[in-house]
C-alpha atoms as a PDB file:
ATOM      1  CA  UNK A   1       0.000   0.000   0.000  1.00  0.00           C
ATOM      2  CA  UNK A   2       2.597   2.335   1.129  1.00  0.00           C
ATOM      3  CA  UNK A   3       4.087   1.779  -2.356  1.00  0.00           C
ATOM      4  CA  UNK A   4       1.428   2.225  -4.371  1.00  0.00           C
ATOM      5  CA  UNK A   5       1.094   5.740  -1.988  1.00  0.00           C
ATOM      6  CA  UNK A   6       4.105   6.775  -3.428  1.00  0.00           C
ATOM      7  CA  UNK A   7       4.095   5.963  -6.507  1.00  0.00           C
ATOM      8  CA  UNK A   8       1.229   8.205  -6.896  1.00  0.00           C
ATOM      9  CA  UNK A   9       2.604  11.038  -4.887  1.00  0.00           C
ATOM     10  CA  UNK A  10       5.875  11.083  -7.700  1.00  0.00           C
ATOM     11  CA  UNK A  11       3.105  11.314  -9.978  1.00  0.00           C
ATOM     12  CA  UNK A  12       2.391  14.515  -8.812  1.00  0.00           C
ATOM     13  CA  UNK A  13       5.691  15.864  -8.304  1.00  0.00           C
ATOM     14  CA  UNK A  14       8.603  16.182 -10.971  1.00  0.00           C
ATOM     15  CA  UNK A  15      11.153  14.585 -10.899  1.00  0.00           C
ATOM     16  CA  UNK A  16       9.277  12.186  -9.573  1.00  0.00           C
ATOM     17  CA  UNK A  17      10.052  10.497  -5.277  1.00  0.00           C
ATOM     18  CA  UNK A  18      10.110   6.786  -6.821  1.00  0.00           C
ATOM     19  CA  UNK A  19      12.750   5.681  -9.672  1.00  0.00           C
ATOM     20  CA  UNK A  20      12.284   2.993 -12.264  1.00  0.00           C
ATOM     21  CA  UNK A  21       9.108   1.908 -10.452  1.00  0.00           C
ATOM     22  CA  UNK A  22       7.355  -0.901 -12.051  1.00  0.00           C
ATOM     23  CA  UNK A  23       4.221  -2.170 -11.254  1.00  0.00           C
ATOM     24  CA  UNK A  24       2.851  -5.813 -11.115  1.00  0.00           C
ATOM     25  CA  UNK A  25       2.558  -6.373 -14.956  1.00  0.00           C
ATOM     26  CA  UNK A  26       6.102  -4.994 -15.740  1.00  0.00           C
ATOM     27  CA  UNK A  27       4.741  -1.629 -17.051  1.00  0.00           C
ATOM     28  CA  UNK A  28       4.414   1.408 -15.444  1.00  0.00           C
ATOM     29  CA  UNK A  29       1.512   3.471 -15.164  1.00  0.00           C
ATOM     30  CA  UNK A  30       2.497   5.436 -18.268  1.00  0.00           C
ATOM     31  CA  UNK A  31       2.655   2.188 -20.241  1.00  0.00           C
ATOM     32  CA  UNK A  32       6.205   2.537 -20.920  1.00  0.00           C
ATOM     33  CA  UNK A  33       8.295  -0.358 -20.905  1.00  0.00           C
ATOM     34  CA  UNK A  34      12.300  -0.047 -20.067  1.00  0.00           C
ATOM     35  CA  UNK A  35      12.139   3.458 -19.570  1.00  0.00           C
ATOM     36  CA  UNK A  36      13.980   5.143 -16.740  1.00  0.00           C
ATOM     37  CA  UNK A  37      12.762   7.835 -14.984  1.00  0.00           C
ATOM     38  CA  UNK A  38      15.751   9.945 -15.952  1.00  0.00           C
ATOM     39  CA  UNK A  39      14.985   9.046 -19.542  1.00  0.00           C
ATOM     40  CA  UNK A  40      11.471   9.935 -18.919  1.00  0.00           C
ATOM     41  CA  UNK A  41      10.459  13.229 -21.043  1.00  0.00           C
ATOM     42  CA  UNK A  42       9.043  16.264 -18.641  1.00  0.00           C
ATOM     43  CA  UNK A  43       9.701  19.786 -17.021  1.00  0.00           C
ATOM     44  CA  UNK A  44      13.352  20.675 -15.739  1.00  0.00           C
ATOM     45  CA  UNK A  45      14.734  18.973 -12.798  1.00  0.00           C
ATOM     46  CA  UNK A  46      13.173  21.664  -9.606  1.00  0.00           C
ATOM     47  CA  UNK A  47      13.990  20.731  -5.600  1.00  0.00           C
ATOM     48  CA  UNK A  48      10.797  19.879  -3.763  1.00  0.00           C
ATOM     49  CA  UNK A  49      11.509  23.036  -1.506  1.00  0.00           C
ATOM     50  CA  UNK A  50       9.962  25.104  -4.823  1.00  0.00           C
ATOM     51  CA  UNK A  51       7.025  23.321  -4.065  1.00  0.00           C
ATOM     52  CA  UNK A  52       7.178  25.687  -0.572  1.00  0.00           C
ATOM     53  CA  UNK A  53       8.418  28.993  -1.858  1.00  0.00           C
ATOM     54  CA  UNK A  54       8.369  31.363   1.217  1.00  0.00           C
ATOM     55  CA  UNK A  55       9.267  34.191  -1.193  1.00  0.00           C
ATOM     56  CA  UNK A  56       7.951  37.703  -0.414  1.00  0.00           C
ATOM     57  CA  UNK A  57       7.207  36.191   3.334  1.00  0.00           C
ATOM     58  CA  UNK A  58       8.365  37.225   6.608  1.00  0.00           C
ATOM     59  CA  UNK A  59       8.769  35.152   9.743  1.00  0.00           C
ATOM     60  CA  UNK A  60       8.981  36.262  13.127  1.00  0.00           C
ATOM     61  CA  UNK A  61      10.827  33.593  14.626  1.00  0.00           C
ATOM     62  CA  UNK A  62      10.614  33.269  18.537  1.00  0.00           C
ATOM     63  CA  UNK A  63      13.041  31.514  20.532  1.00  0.00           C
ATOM     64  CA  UNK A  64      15.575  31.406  17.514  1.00  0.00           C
ATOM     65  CA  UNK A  65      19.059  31.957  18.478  1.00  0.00           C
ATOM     66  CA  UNK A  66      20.093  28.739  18.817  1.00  0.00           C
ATOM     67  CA  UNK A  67      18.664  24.689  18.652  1.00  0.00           C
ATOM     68  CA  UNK A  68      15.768  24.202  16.991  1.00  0.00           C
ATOM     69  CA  UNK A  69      15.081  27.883  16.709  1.00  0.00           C
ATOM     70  CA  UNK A  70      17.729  28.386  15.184  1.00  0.00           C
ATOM     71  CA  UNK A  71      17.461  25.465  12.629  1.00  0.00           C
ATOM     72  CA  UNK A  72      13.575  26.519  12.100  1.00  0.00           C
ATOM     73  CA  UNK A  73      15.076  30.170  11.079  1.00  0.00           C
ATOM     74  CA  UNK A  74      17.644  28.822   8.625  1.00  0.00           C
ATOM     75  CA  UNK A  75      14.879  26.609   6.946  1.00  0.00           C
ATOM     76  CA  UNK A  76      12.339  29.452   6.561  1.00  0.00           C
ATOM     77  CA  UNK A  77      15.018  31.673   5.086  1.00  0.00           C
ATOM     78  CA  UNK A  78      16.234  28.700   2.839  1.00  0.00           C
ATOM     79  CA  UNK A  79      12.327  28.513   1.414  1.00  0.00           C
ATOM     80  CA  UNK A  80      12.962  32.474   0.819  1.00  0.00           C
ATOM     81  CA  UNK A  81      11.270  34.205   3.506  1.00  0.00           C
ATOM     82  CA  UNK A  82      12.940  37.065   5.238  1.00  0.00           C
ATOM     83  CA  UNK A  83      12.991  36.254   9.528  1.00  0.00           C
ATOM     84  CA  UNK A  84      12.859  38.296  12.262  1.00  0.00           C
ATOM     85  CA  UNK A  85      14.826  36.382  14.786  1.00  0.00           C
ATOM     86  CA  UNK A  86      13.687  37.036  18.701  1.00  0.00           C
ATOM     87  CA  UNK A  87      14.875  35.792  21.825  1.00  0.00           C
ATOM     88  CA  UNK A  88      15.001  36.259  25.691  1.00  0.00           C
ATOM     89  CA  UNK A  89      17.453  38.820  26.522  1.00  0.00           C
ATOM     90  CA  UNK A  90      19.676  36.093  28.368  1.00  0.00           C
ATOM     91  CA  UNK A  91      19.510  34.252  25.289  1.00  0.00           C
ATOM     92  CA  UNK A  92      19.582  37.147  22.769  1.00  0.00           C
ATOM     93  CA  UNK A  93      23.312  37.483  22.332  1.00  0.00           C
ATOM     94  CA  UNK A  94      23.341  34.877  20.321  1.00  0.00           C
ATOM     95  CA  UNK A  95      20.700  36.105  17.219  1.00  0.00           C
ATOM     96  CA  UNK A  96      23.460  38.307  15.732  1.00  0.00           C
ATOM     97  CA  UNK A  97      25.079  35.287  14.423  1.00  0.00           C
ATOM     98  CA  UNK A  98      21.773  33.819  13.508  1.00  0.00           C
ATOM     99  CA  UNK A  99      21.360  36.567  11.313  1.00  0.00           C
ATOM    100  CA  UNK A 100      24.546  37.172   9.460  1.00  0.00           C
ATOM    101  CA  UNK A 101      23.687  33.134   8.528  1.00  0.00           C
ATOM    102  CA  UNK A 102      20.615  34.192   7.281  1.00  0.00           C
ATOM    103  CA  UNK A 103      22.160  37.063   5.127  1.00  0.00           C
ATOM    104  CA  UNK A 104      24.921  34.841   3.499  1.00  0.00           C
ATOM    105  CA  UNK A 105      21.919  32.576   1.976  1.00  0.00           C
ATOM    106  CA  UNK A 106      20.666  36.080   0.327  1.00  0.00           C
ATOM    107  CA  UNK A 107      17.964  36.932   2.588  1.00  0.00           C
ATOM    108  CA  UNK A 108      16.884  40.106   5.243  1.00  0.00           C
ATOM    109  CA  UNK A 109      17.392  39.226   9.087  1.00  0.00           C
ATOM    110  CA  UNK A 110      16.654  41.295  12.241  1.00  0.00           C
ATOM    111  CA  UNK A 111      17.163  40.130  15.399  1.00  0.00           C
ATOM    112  CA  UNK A 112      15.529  41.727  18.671  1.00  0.00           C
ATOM    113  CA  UNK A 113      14.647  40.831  22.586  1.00  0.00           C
ATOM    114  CA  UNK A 114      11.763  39.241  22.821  1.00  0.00           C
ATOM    115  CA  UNK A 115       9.882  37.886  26.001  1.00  0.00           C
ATOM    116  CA  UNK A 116       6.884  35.920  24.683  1.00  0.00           C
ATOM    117  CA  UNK A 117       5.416  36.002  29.325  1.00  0.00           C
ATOM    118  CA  UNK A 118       5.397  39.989  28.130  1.00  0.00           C
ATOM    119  CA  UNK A 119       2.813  41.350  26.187  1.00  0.00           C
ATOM    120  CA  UNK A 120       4.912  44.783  25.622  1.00  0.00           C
ATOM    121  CA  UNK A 121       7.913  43.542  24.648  1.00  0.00           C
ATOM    122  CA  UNK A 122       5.795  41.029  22.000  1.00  0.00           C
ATOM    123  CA  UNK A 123       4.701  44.319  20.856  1.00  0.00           C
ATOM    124  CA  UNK A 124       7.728  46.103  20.676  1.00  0.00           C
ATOM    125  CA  UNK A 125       9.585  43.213  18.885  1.00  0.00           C
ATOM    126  CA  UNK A 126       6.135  42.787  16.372  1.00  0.00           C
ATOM    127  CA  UNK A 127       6.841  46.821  15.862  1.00  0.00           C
ATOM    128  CA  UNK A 128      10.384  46.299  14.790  1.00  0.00           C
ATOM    129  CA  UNK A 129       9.298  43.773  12.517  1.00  0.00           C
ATOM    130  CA  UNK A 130       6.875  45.789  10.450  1.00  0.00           C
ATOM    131  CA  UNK A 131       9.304  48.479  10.263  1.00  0.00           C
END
């Protein structure tokens, strides 16, 4: 089942999640016999992350100087989105390199304090962000 699953997910996609995927008759769903994927005519090989374009998007990122903050604001910049990176202050020392990450993959960063308990300092940091 799972197979069948994804054979009909790469159908949807390009370049397509299963290779040289056969089914039970020894012809693929196209009917084409012998024919690799790779061989297979279609569109220009494209990542799946095009799929998830985050271009023209902003994310205000809390808790993203480092761990999986961090990772989550690499990721949305990757997709293209430009991130507002916000911390604690304790923790905030470490969003300046956070950012200058973000800017070498071609993307805006701003980093500010951010304590998520405070409603004014959400505020504050939100402000920054529009600006």
């Amino acid at each position: 089942a799972i197979e069948r699953w994804a054979w009909g997910l790469s159908k949807c996609l390009w370049p397509p999640l299963v290779s040289n995927h056969q089914s039970p008759q020894g012809v693929n769903p196209d009917g084409l016999r012998g024919i690799h994927d790779s061989e297979a005519p279609g569109p220009p090989s494209r990542s799946v992350l095009d799929l998830f374009s985050l271009e023209g998007s902003v994310a205000f990122v809390t808790g993203g100087s480092r761990g999986i903050g961090r990772s989550t604001c690499l990721a949305l910049a990757s997709a293209g989105a430009d991130v507002m990176v916000t911390d604690q202050p304790n923790e905030a020392k470490w969003c300046k390199s956070v950012v200058e990450d973000i800017e070498c993959l071609g993307r805006r960063a701003a980093t500010d304090v951010c304590d998520v308990r405070d409603l004014i300092s959400v505020k504050r940091a939100v402000q920054t962000c529009k600006e």
